[in-house]
Protein backbone atom coordinates (compact mmCIF):
# COMPACT_ATOMS: atom_id res chain seq x y z
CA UNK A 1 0.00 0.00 0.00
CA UNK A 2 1.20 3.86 -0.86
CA UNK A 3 1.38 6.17 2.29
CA UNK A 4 0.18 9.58 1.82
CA UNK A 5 -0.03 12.71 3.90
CA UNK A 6 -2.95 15.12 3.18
CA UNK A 7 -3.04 18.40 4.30
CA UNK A 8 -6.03 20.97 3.04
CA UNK A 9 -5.96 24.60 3.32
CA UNK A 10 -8.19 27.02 5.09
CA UNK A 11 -10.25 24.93 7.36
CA UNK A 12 -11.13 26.05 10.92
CA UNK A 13 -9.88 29.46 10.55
CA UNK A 14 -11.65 31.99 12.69
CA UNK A 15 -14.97 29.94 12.52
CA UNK A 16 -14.79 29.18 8.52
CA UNK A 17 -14.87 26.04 6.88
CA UNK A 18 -15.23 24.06 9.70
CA UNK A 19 -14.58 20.05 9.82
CA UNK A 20 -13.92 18.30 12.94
CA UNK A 21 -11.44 16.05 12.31
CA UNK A 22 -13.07 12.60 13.19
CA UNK A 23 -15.72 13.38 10.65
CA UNK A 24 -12.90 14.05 8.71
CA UNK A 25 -11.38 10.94 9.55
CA UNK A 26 -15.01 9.04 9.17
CA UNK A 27 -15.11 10.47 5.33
CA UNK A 28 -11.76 9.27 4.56
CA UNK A 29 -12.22 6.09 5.69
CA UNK A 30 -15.50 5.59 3.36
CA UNK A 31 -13.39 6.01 0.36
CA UNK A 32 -11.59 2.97 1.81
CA UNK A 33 -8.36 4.49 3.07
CA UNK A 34 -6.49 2.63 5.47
CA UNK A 35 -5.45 3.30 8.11
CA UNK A 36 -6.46 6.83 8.59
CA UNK A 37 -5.29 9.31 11.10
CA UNK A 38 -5.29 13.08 11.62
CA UNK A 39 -3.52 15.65 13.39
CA UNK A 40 -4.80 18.81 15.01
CA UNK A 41 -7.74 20.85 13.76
CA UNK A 42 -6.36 22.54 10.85
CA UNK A 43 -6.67 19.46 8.06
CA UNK A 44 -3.58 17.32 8.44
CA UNK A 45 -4.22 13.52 7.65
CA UNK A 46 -1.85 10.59 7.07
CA UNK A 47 -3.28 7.46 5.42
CA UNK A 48 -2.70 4.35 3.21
CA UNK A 49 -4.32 3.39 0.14
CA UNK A 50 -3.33 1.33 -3.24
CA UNK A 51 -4.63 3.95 -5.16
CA UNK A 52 -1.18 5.72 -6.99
CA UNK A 53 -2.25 9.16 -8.70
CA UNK A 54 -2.01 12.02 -6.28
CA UNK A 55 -4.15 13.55 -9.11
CA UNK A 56 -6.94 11.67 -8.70
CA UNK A 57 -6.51 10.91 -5.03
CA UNK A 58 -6.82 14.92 -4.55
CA UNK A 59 -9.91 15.35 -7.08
CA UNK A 60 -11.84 12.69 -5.12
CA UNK A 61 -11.14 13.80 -1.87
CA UNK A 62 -11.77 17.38 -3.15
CA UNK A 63 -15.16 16.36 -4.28
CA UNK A 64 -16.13 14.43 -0.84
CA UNK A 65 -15.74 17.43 1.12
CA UNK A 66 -17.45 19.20 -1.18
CA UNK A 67 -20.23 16.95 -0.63
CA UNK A 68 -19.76 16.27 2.70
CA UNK A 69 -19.20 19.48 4.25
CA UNK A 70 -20.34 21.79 1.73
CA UNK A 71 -17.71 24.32 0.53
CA UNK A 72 -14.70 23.44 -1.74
CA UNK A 73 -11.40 22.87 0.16
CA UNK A 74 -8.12 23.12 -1.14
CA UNK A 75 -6.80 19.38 -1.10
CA UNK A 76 -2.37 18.63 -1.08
CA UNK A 77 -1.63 15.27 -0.90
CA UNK A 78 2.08 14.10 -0.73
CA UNK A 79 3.85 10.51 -1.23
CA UNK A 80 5.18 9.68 2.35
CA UNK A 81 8.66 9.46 0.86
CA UNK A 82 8.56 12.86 -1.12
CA UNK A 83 7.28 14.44 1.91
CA UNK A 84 10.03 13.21 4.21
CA UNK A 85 12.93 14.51 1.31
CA UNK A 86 11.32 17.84 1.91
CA UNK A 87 11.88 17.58 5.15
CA UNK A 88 15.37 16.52 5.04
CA UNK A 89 16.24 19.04 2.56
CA UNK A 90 14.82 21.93 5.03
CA UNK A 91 18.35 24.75 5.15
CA UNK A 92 16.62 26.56 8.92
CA UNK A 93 16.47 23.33 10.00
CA UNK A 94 20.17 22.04 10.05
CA UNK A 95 21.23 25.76 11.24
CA UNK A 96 22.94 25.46 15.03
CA UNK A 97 21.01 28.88 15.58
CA UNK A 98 17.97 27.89 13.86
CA UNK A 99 14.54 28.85 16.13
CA UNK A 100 12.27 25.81 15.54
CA UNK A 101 9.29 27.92 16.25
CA UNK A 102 9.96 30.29 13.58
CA UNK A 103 10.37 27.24 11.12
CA UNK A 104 7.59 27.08 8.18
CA UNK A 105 6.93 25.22 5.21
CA UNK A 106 4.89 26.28 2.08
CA UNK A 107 3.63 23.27 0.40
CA UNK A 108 3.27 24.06 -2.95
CA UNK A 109 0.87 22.04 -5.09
CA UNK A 110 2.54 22.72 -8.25
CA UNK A 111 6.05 23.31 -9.76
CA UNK A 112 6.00 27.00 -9.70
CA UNK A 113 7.36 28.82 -13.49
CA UNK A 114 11.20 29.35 -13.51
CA UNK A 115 10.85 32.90 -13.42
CA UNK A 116 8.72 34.02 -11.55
CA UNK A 117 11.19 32.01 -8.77
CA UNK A 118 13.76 34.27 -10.20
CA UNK A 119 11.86 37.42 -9.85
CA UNK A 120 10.55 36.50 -6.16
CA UNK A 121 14.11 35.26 -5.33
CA UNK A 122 15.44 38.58 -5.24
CA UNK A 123 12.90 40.09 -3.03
CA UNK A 124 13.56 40.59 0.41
CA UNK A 125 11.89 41.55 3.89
CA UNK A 126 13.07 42.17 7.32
CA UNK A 127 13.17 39.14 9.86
CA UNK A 128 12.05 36.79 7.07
CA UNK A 129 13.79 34.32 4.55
CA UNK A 130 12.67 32.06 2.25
CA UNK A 131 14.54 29.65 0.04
CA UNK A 132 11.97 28.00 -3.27
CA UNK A 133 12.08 25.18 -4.41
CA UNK A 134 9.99 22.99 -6.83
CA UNK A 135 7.76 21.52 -4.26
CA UNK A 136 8.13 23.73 -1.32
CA UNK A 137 9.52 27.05 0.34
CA UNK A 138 11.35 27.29 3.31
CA UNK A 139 10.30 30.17 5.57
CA UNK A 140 11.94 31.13 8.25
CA UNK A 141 9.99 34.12 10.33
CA UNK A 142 11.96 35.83 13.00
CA UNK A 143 8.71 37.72 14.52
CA UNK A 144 6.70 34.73 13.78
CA UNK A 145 4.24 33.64 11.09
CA UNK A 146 1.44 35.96 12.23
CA UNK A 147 3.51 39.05 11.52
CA UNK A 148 5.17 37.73 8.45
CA UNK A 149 4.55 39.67 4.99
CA UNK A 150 5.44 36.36 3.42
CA UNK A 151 2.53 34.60 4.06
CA UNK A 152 0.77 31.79 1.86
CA UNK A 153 -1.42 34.03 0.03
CA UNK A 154 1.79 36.24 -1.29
CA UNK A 155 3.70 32.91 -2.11
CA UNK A 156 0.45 32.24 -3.87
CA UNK A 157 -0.27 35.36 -5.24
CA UNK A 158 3.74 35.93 -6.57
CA UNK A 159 4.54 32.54 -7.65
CA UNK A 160 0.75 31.93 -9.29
CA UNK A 161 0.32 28.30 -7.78
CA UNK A 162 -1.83 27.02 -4.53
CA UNK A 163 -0.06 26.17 -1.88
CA UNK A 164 -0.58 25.65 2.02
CA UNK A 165 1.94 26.36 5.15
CA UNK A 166 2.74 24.30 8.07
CA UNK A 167 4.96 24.90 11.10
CA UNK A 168 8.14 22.54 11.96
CA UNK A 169 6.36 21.09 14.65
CA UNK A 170 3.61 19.62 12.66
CA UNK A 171 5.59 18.57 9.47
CA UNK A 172 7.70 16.52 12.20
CA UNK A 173 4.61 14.89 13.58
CA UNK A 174 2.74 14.49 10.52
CA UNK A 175 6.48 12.62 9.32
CA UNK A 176 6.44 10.34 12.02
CA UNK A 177 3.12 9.16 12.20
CA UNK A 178 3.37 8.28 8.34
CA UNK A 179 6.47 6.33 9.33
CA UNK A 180 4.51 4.57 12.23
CA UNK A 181 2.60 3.28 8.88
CA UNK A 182 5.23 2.17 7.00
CA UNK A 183 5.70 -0.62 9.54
CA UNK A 184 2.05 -1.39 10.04
């Protein structure tokens, strides 16, 4: 079976889109994942099916909630394996300095175009750095992600592609409970 990690965008913020996550957890498992477990309130799953297109896995999951919940929700999925190389290939991270709290990740759901990369890649803003790449920037906010001008909708808006954030702290939990899969 193919591990995946699902994360959707914009759910339970300030009293919008809300989905509890056992119902959540109850949808996914009617489409016959395996498996299934979630993580916090804000749309983080981890599950196992035999199913390999992220494409389709995404549309139908897409089209559940829509269903389901009523409102359209912005669905990532990621391979277990691709989303622990963009883990290991986080620069803050590895930093001896490097304030964990202040660590982010922008999960972009598509390759974003050469140059607008170039064009963003020469922008910069006090207390904030970011490093693209093709599947995911690397944020680091000084003053924290509340205060940062680089948010997801400016990686969206500049780079033209959806995309959702998470802090260190839940990529590294949402990592290890897909590996707790691997050996299930």
């Amino acid at each position: 079976m193919n591990r995946y990690v699902l994360l959707l965008r914009g759910i339970n913020v300030s009293g919008q889109k809300k989905i509890k996550m056992d119902a959540l957890k109850k949808m996914l498992e009617k489409l016959d994942f395996k498996d299934v477990k979630t993580y916090i309130q804000s749309g983080n799953a981890v599950f196992k099916t035999m199913e390999t297109s992220v494409a389709h896995l995404e549309k139908r999951i897409g089209e559940c909630l829509l269903r389901s919940f009523g409102f359209e929700v912005h669905v990532l999925i990621i391979v277990a394996h691709a989303f622990e190389s963009i883990i290991q290939k986080a620069p803050f991270i590895s930093e001896a300095a490097a304030d964990l709290n202040n660590a982010y990740f922008v999960l972009l759901k598509h390759k974003p175009d050469f140059e607008l990369v170039k064009a963003l890649s020469l922008e910069t803003y006090p207390n904030e750095r970011f490093i693209i790449t093709e599947e995911c920037i690397y944020l680091s906010c000084q003053k924290g992600y509340g205060k940062a001008k680089c948010n997801t909708n400016f990686f969206e808006r500049k780079l033209k592609t959806q995309a959702t954030t998470r802090n260190y702290k839940t990529m590294m939990k949402l990592w290890e409970m897909s590996k707790e899969m691997e050996s299930n």
